[in-house]
Structure formats: C-alpha cells, structure tokens
C-alpha atoms as a PDB file:
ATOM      1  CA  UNK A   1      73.445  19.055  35.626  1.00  0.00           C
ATOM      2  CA  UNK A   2      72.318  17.310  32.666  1.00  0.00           C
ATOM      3  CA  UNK A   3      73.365  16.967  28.923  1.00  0.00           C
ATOM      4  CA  UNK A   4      71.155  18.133  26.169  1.00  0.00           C
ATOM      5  CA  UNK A   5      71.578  16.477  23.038  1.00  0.00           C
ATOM      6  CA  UNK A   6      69.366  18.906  21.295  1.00  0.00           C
ATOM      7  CA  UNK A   7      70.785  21.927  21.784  1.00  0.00           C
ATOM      8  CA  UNK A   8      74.093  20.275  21.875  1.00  0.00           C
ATOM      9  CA  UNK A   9      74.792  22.028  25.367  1.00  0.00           C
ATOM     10  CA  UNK A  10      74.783  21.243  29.325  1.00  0.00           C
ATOM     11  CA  UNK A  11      72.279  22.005  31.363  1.00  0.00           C
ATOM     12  CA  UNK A  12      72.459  23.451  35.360  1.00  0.00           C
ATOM     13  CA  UNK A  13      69.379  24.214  37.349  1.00  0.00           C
ATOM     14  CA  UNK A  14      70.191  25.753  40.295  1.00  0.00           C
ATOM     15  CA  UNK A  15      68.998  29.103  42.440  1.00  0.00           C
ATOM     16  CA  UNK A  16      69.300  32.752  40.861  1.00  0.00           C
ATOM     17  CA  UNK A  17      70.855  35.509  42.562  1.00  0.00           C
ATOM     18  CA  UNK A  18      68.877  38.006  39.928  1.00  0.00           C
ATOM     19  CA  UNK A  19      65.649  36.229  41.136  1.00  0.00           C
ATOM     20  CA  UNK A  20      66.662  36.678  44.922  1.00  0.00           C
ATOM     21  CA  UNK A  21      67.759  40.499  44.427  1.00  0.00           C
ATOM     22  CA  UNK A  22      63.916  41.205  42.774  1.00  0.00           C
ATOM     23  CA  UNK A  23      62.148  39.244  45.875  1.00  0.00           C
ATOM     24  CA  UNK A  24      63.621  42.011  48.059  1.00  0.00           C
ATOM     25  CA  UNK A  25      62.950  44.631  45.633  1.00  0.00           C
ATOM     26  CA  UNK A  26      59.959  44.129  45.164  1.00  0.00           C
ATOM     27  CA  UNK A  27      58.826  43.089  49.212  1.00  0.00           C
ATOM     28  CA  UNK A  28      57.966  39.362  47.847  1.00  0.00           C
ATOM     29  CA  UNK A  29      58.664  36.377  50.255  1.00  0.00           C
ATOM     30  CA  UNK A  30      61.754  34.968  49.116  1.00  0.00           C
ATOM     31  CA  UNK A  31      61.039  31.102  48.299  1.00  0.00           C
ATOM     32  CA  UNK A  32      63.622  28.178  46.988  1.00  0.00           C
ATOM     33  CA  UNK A  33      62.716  28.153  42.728  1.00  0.00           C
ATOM     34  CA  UNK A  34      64.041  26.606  39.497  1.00  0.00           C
ATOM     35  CA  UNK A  35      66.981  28.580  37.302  1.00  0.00           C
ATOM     36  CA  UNK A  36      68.306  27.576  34.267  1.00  0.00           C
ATOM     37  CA  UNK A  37      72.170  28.263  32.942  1.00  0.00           C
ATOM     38  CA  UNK A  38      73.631  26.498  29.708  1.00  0.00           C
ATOM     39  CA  UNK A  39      77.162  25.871  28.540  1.00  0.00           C
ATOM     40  CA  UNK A  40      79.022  23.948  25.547  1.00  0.00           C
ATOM     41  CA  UNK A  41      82.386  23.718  27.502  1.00  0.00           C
ATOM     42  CA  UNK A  42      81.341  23.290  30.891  1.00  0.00           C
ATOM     43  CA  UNK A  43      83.878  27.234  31.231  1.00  0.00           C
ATOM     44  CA  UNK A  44      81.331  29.690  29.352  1.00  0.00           C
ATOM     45  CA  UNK A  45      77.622  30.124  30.938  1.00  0.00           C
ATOM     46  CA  UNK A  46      74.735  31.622  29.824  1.00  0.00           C
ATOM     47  CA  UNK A  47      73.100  33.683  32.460  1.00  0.00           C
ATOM     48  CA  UNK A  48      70.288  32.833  35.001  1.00  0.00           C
ATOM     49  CA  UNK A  49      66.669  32.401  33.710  1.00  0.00           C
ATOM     50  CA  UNK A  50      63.848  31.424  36.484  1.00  0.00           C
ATOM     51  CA  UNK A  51      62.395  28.875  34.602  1.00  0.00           C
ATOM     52  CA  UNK A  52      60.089  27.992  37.399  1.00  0.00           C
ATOM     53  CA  UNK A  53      58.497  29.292  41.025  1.00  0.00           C
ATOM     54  CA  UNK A  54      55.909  28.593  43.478  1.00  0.00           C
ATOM     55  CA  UNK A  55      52.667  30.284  42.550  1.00  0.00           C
ATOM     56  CA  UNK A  56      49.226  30.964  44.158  1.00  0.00           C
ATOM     57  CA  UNK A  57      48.143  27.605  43.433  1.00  0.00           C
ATOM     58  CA  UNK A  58      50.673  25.924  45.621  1.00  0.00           C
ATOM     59  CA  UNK A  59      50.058  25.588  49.396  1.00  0.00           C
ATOM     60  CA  UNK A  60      51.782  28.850  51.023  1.00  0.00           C
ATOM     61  CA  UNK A  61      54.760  26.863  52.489  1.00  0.00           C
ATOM     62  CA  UNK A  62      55.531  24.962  49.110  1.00  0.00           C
ATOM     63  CA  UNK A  63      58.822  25.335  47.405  1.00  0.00           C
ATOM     64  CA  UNK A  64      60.996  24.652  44.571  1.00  0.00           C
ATOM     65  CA  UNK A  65      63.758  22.491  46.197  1.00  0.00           C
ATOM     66  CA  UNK A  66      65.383  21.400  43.008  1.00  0.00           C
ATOM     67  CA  UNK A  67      64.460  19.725  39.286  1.00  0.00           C
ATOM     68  CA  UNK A  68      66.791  17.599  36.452  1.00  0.00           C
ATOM     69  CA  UNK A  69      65.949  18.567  33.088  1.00  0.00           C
ATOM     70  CA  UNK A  70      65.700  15.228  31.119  1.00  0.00           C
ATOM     71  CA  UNK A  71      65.510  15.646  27.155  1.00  0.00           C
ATOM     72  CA  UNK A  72      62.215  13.212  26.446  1.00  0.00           C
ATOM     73  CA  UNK A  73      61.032  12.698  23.191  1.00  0.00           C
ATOM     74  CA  UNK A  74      60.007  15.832  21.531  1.00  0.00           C
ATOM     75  CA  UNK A  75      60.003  17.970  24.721  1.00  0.00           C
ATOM     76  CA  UNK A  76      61.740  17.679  28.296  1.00  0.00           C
ATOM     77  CA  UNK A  77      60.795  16.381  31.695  1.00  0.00           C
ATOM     78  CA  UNK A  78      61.339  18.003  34.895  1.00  0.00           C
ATOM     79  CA  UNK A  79      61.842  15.750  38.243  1.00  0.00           C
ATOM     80  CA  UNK A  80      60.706  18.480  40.478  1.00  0.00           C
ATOM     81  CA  UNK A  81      61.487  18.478  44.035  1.00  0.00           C
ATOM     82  CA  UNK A  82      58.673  19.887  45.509  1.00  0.00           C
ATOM     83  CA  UNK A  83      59.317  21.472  49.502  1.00  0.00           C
ATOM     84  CA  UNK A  84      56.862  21.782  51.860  1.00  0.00           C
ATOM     85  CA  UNK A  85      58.057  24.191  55.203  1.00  0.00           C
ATOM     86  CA  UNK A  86      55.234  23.524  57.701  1.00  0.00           C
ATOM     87  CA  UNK A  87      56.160  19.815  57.646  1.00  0.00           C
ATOM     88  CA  UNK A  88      59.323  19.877  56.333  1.00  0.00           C
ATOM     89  CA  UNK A  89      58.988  17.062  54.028  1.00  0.00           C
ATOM     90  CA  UNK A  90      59.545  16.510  50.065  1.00  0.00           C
ATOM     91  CA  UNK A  91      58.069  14.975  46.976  1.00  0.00           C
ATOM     92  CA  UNK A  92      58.435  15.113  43.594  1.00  0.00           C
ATOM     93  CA  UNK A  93      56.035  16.434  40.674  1.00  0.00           C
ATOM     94  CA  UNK A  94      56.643  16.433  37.069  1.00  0.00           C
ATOM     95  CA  UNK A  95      56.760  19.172  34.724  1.00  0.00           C
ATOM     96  CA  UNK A  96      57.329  19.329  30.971  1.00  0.00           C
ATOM     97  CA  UNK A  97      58.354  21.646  28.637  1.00  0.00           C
ATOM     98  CA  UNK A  98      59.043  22.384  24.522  1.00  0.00           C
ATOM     99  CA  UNK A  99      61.783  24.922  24.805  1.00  0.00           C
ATOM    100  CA  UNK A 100      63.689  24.981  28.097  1.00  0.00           C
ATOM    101  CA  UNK A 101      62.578  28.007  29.150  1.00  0.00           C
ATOM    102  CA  UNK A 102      58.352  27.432  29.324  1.00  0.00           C
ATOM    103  CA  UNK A 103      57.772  24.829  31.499  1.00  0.00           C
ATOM    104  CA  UNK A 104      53.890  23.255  32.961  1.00  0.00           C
ATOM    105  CA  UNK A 105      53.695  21.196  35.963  1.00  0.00           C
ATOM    106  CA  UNK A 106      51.339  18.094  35.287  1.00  0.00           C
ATOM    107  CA  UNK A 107      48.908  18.240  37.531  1.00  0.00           C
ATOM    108  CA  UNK A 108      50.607  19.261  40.401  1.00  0.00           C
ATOM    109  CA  UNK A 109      49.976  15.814  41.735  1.00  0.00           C
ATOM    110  CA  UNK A 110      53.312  13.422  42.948  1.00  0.00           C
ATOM    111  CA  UNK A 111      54.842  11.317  40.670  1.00  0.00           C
ATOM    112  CA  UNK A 112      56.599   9.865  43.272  1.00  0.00           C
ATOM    113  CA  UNK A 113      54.734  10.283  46.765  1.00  0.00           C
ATOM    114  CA  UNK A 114      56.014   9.447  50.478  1.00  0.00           C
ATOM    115  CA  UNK A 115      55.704   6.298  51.815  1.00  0.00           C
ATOM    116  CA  UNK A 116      52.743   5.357  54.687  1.00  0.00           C
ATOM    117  CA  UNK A 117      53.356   6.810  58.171  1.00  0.00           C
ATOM    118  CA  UNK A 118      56.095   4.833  60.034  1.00  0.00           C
ATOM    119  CA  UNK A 119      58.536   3.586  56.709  1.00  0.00           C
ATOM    120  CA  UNK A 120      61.462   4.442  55.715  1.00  0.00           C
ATOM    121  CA  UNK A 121      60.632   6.392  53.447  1.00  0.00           C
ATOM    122  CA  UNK A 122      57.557   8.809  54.717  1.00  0.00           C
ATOM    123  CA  UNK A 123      59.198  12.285  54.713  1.00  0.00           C
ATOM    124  CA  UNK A 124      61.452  12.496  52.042  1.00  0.00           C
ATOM    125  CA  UNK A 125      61.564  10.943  48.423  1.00  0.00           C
ATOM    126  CA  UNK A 126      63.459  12.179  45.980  1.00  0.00           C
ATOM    127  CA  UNK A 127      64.477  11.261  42.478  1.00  0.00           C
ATOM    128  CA  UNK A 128      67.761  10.119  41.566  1.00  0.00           C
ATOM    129  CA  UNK A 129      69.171  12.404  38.982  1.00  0.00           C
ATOM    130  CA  UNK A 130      69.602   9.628  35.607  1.00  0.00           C
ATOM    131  CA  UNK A 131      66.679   9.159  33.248  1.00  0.00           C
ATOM    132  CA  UNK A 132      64.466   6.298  33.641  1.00  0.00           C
ATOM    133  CA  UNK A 133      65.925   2.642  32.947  1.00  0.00           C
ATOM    134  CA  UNK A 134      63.637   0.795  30.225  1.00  0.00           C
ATOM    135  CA  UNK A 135      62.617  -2.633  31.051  1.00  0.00           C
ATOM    136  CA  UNK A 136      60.211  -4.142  28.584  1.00  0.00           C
ATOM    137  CA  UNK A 137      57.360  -2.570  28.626  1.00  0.00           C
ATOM    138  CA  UNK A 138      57.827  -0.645  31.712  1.00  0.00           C
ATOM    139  CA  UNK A 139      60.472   1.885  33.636  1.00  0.00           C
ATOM    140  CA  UNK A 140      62.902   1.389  35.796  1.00  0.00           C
ATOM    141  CA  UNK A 141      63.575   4.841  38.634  1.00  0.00           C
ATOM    142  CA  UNK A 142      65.739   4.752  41.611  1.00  0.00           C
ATOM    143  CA  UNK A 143      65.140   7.283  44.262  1.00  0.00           C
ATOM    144  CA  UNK A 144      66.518   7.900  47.775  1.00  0.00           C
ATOM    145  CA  UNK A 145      64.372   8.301  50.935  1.00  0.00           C
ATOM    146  CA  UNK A 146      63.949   9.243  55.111  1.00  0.00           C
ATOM    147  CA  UNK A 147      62.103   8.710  57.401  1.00  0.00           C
ATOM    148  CA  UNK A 148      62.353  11.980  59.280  1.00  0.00           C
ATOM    149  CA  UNK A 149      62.179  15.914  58.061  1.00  0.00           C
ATOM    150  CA  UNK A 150      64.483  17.945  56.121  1.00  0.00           C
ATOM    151  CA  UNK A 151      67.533  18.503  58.242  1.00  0.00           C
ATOM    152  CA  UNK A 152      67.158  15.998  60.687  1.00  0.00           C
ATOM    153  CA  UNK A 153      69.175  12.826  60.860  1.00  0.00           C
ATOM    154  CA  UNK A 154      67.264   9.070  60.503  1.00  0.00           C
ATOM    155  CA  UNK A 155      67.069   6.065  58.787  1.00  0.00           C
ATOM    156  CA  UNK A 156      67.354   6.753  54.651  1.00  0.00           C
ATOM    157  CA  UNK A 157      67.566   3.837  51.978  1.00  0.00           C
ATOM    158  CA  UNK A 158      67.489   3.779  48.436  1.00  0.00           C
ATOM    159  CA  UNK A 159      64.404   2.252  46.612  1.00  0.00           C
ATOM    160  CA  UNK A 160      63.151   1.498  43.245  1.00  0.00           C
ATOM    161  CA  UNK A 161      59.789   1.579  41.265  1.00  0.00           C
ATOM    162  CA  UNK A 162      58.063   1.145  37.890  1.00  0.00           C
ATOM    163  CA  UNK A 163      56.350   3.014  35.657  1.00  0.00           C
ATOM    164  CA  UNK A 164      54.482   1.756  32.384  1.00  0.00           C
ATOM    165  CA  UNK A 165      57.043   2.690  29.581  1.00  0.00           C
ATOM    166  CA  UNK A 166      56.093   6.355  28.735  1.00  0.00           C
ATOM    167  CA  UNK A 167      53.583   6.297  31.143  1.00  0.00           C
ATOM    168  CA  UNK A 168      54.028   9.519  32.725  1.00  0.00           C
ATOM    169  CA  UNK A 169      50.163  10.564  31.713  1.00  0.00           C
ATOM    170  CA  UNK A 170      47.243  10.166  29.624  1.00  0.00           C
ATOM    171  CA  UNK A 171      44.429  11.493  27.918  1.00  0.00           C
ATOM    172  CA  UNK A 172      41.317   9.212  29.062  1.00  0.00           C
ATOM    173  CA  UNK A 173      37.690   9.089  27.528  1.00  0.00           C
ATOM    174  CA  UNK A 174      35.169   7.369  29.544  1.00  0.00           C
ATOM    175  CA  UNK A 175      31.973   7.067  29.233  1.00  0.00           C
ATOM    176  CA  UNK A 176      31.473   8.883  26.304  1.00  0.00           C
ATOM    177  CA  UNK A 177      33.831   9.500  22.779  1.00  0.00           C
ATOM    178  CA  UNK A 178      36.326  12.008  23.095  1.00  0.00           C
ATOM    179  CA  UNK A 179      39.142  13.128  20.614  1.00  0.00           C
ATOM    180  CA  UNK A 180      42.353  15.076  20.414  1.00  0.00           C
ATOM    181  CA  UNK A 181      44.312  16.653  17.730  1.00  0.00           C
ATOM    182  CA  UNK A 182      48.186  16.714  17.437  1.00  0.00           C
ATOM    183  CA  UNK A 183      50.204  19.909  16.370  1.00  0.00           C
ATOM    184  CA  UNK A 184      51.367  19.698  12.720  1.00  0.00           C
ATOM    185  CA  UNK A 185      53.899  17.289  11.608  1.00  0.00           C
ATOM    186  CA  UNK A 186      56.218  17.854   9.166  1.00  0.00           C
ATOM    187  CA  UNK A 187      57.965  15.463   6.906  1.00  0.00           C
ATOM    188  CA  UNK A 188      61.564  15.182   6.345  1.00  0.00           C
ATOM    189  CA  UNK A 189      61.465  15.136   2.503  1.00  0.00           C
ATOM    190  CA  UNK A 190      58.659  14.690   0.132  1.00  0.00           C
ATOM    191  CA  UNK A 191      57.207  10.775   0.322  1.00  0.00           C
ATOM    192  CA  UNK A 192      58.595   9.948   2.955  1.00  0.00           C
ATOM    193  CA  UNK A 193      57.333   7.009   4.789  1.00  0.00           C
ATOM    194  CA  UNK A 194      56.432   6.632   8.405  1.00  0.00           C
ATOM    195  CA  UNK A 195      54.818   4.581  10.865  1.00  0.00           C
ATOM    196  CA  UNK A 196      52.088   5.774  13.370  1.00  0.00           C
ATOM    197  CA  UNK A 197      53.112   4.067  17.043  1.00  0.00           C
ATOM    198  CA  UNK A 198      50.783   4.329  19.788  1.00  0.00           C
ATOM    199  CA  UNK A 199      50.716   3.803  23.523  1.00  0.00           C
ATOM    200  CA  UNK A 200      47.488   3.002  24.834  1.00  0.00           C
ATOM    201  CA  UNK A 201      45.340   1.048  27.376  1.00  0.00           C
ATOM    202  CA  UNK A 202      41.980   0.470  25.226  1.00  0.00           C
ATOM    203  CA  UNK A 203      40.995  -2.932  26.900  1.00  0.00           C
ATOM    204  CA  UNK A 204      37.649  -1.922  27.349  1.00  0.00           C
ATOM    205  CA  UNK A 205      37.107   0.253  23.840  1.00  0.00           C
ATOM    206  CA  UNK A 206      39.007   1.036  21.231  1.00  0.00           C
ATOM    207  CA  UNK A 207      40.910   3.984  19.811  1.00  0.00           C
ATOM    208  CA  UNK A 208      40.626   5.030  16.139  1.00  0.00           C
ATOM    209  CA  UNK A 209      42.978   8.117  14.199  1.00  0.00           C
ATOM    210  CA  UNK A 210      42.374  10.113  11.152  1.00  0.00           C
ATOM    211  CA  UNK A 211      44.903  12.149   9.088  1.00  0.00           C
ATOM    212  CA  UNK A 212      43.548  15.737   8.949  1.00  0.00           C
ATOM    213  CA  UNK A 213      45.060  18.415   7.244  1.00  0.00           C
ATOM    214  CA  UNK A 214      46.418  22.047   8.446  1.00  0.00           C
ATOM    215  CA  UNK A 215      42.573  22.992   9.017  1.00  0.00           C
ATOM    216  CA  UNK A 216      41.349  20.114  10.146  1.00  0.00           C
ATOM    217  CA  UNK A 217      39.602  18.390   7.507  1.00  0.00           C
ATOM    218  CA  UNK A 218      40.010  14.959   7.094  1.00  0.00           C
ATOM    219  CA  UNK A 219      42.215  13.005   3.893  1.00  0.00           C
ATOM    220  CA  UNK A 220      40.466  10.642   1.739  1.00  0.00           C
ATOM    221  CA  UNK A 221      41.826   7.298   2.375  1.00  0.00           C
ATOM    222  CA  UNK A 222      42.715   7.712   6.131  1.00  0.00           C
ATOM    223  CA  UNK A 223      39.731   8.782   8.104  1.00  0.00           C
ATOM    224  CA  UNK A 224      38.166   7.528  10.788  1.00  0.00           C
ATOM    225  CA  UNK A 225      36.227   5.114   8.453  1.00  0.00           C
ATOM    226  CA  UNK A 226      39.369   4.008   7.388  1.00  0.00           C
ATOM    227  CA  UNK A 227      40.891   3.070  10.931  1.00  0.00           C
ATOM    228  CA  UNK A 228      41.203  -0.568  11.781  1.00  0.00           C
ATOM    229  CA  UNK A 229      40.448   0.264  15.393  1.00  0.00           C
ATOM    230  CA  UNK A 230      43.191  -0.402  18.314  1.00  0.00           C
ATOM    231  CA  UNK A 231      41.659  -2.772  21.261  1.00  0.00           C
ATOM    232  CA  UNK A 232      43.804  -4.498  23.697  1.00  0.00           C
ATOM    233  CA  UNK A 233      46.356  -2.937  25.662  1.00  0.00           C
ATOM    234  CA  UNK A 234      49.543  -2.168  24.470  1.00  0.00           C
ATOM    235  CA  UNK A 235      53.136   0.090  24.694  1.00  0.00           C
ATOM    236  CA  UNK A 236      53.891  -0.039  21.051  1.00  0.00           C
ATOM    237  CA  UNK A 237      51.566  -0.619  18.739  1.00  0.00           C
ATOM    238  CA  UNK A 238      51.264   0.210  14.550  1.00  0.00           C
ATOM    239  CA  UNK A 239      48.439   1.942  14.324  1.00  0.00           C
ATOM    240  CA  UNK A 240      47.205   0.982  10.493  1.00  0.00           C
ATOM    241  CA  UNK A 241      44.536   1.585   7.987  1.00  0.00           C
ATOM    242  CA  UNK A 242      42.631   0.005   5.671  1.00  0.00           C
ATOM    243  CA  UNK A 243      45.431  -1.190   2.588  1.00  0.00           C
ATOM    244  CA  UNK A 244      44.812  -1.434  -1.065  1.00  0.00           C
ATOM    245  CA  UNK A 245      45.538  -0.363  -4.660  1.00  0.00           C
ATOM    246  CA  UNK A 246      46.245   3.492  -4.553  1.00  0.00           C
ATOM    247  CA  UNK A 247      45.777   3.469  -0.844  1.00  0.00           C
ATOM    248  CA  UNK A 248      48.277   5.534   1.672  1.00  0.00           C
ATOM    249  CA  UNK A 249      49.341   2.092   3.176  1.00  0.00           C
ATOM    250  CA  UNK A 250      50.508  -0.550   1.578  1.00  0.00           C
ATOM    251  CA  UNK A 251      53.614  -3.368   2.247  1.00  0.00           C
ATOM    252  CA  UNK A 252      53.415  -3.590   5.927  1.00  0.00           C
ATOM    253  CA  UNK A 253      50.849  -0.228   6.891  1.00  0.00           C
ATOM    254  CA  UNK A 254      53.219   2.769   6.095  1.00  0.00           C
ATOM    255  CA  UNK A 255      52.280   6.221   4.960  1.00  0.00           C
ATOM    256  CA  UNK A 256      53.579   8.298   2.648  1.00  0.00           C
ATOM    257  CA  UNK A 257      52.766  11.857   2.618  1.00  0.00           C
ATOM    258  CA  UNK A 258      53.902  14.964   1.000  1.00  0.00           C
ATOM    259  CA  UNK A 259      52.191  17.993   2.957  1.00  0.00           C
ATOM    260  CA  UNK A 260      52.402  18.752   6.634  1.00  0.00           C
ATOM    261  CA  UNK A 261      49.419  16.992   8.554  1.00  0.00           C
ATOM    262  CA  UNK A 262      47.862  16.677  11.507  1.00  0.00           C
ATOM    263  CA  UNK A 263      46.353  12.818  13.526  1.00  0.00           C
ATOM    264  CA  UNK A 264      43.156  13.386  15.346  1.00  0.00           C
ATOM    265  CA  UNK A 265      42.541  10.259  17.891  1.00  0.00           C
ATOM    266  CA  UNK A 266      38.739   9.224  18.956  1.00  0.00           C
ATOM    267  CA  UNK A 267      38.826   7.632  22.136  1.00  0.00           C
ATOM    268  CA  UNK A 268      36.368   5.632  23.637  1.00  0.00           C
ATOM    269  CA  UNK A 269      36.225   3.949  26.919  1.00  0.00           C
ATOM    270  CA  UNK A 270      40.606   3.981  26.285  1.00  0.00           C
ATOM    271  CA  UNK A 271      43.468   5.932  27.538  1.00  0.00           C
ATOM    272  CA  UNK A 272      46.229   7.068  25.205  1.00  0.00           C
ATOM    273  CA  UNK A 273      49.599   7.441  26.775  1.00  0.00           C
ATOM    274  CA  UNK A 274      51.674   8.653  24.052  1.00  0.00           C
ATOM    275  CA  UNK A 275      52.285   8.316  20.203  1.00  0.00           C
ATOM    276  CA  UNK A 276      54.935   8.367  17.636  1.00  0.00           C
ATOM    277  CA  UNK A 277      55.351   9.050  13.955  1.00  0.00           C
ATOM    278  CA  UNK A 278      58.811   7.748  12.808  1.00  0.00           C
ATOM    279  CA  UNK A 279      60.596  10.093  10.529  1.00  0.00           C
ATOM    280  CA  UNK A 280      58.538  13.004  11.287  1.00  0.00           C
ATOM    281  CA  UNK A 281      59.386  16.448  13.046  1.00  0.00           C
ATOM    282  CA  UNK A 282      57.077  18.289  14.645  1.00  0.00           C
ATOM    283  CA  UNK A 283      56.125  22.272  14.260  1.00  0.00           C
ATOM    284  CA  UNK A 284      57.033  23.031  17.995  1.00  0.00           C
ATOM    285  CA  UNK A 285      56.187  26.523  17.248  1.00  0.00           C
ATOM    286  CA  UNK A 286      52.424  25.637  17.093  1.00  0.00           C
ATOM    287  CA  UNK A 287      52.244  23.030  19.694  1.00  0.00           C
END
C-alpha cells in the first residue's frame, strides 16, 4: 500500500479475483500478476484493474510476485518483484508509468539482482517497500535477502545500496550525435519563469538543448547555437543560454515563455539521466 499525493488517494496492489476467474475461462495458465485498487478513506475501494502480467517475452516460469507504486516526479515507479518457478528465486525490475493504469517495464533487466553463488543474498532480493532515501548526489534503498528458494528456510539479512540520484536510466549517445525531444510543456501562467535542470554524465562530450515549438521548429534566441554546452558530470545542473539585451535569459539564466514548448537535447558521447523545468506542467496526454 502506498499513498498517492496526486490523486489524493491510497494505493493497494495486490492479486485479482476477476483476473483469476478469466484465466480459467478462457484455458490460460493461471500466473501471480499486478492489480490495482484505490481508496480516499482506507473503507471505500475502487475495484480490481490488472495493471500488469507476465507476457510472451518473459521466460515461461516468470511471474508477477508483487510491485509498490511510488509517485516519482511526473510519473510513477514500480518495484516489481519478478518470480521465477523453475528456480524458485526473485528479483526485482522496474516499471514506470503516467497514469496508474499503463505501465512499461524498463528493460526487463534487474534493478536489483541476486547476489554471487554462495551469499546471503543469492536467491532472493527484494525491495523494501519506502521510496528511495536521498543522500547527496546519490540514493539510499534497503532491501531484504536469502540465501535459499522461495519457501525454504535459511540465512536472510537486510542490505543496502546506492543509486546515482535519479539514476534509474538513461538515454546514451555514443559514438555518434543523437537527440531527443520532450512532450509539450505547459506554463503555469503567461511569463512565467523557469529553470532548465539536467542530470547528466557528459565527461567525455557535451550535451546541448534547444527550445522548439509544438511542431518542432526551433525559437530564435534558444537554439542549439545558442546553448552554452554542458561538459562534466553532474546531478543538477542549470542548463543556460547565451544572455543579453532582449534575450530569453537574463539575471541568473531563466526563461520566460508564454506558449507551450517543447526542449530537444543533442547528445554526444553523454548520457542524460533526467531533466527538470521548474514551474512547468507537462501535457501527459501527449507524452
């Protein structure tokens, strides 16, 4: 169970009844999955949705064990427990999602993998179920573990790790340039000013931005020519342009604009974790 301060409401994931009924109606195999029910007073509940299952391009004995829904920025993470029968051993992927109810898995790859044959914890890791503890520039997780298979008594400890503060992925471009465009943003009220934050690894290149509009075509003042380019690496960092008379940025590299816009990032040789724009909302419906 978590809290969602979006949707003012709490969250349960849990196993669906519904979902089990159709896997007999239908002949399927039933398999362990991911429901979602919400509530504002912990006494009225929505009904079940399967919000996630194993599909085709899991291994056949993979399962769903269990997931926490962690509201994250402008979408939520999932710590999915990921079940494997033959072995009978867990590990835990991540998943994100805009709206609760359509969710990706990243990769498919572990977040959080078992530990080398013969330690305490090399057949079961799993999450524990509070979001990640900032430290600096990096993240704090605790997680529980065994050393023997689901079901069967051993030795279990907690642990810790770190994580590279909203390191959970990134785009990468190496070798040659590469760019990627954000969904719209929308400002709060006319002239309002924001900041363009960026987390990225560009020790051996650079990243550069331009403000594009709704179709794409760049804003005098603050393209790519206009980009005093990012180098170094770093977890925050004000991504600025060129300042002047009459230019977007001025006292300390904020932007003001008016319309809804767009930042395309060029990429070389860098990796871009994540980015923010202070006082902006974005169009989820187009992202």
């Amino acid at each position: 169970m978590s809290w969602d301060p979006n949707g003012q409401c709490y969250l349960l994931t849990t196993r669906s009844h519904q979902h089990t009924n159709l896997c007999k109606r239908w002949n399927h195999p039933w398999k362990r999955h991911i429901a979602l029910f919400r509530s504002r007073d912990l006494l009225h509940w929505t009904s079940g949705t399967t919000i996630l299952e194993a599909d085709d391009r899991d291994p056949e004995d993979a399962q769903l064990y269990l997931m926490l829904v962690i509201p994250y920025g402008h979408c939520y993470l999932g710590q999915l427990l990921m079940f494997y029968g033959h072995e009978m051993v867990l590990d835990n992927q991540l998943a994100v999602s805009r709206d609760l109810f359509n969710w990706r898995r990243v990769d498919r790859e572990p977040i959080l993998c078992r530990g080398d044959e013969g330690s305490w914890d090399s057949r079961h890791v799993a999450l524990s179920h509070n979001q990640p503890h900032p430290e600096g520039e990096q993240m704090r997780f605790w997680y529980g573990g065994k050393n023997t298979p689901h079901y069967q008594a051993g030795y279990g400890a907690i642990g810790t790790g770190t994580l590279r503060r909203d390191g959970f992925v990134c785009y990468e471009a190496s070798g040659k340039e590469g760019t990627l465009t954000t969904a719209p943003f929308r400002p709060p009220r006319p002239n309002s000013a924001t900041w363009i934050i960026v987390n990225a690894d560009a020790s051996d290149g650079e990243i550069l931005a331009e403000i594009v509009d709704l179709d794409g075509n760049p804003i005098e003042g603050v393209t790519r020519a206009d980009c005093i380019p990012v180098r170094g690496d770093h977890t925050r960092k004000v991504l600025a342009f060129k300042a002047g008379p009459g230019e977007y940025f001025h006292r300390g590299n904020f932007l003001r604009f008016a319309q809804d816009i767009r930042v395309r990032f060029i990429l070389r040789d860098a990796k871009l974790y994540s980015f923010k724009l202070t006082n902006y909302a974005l169009q989820t419906e187009e992202s």
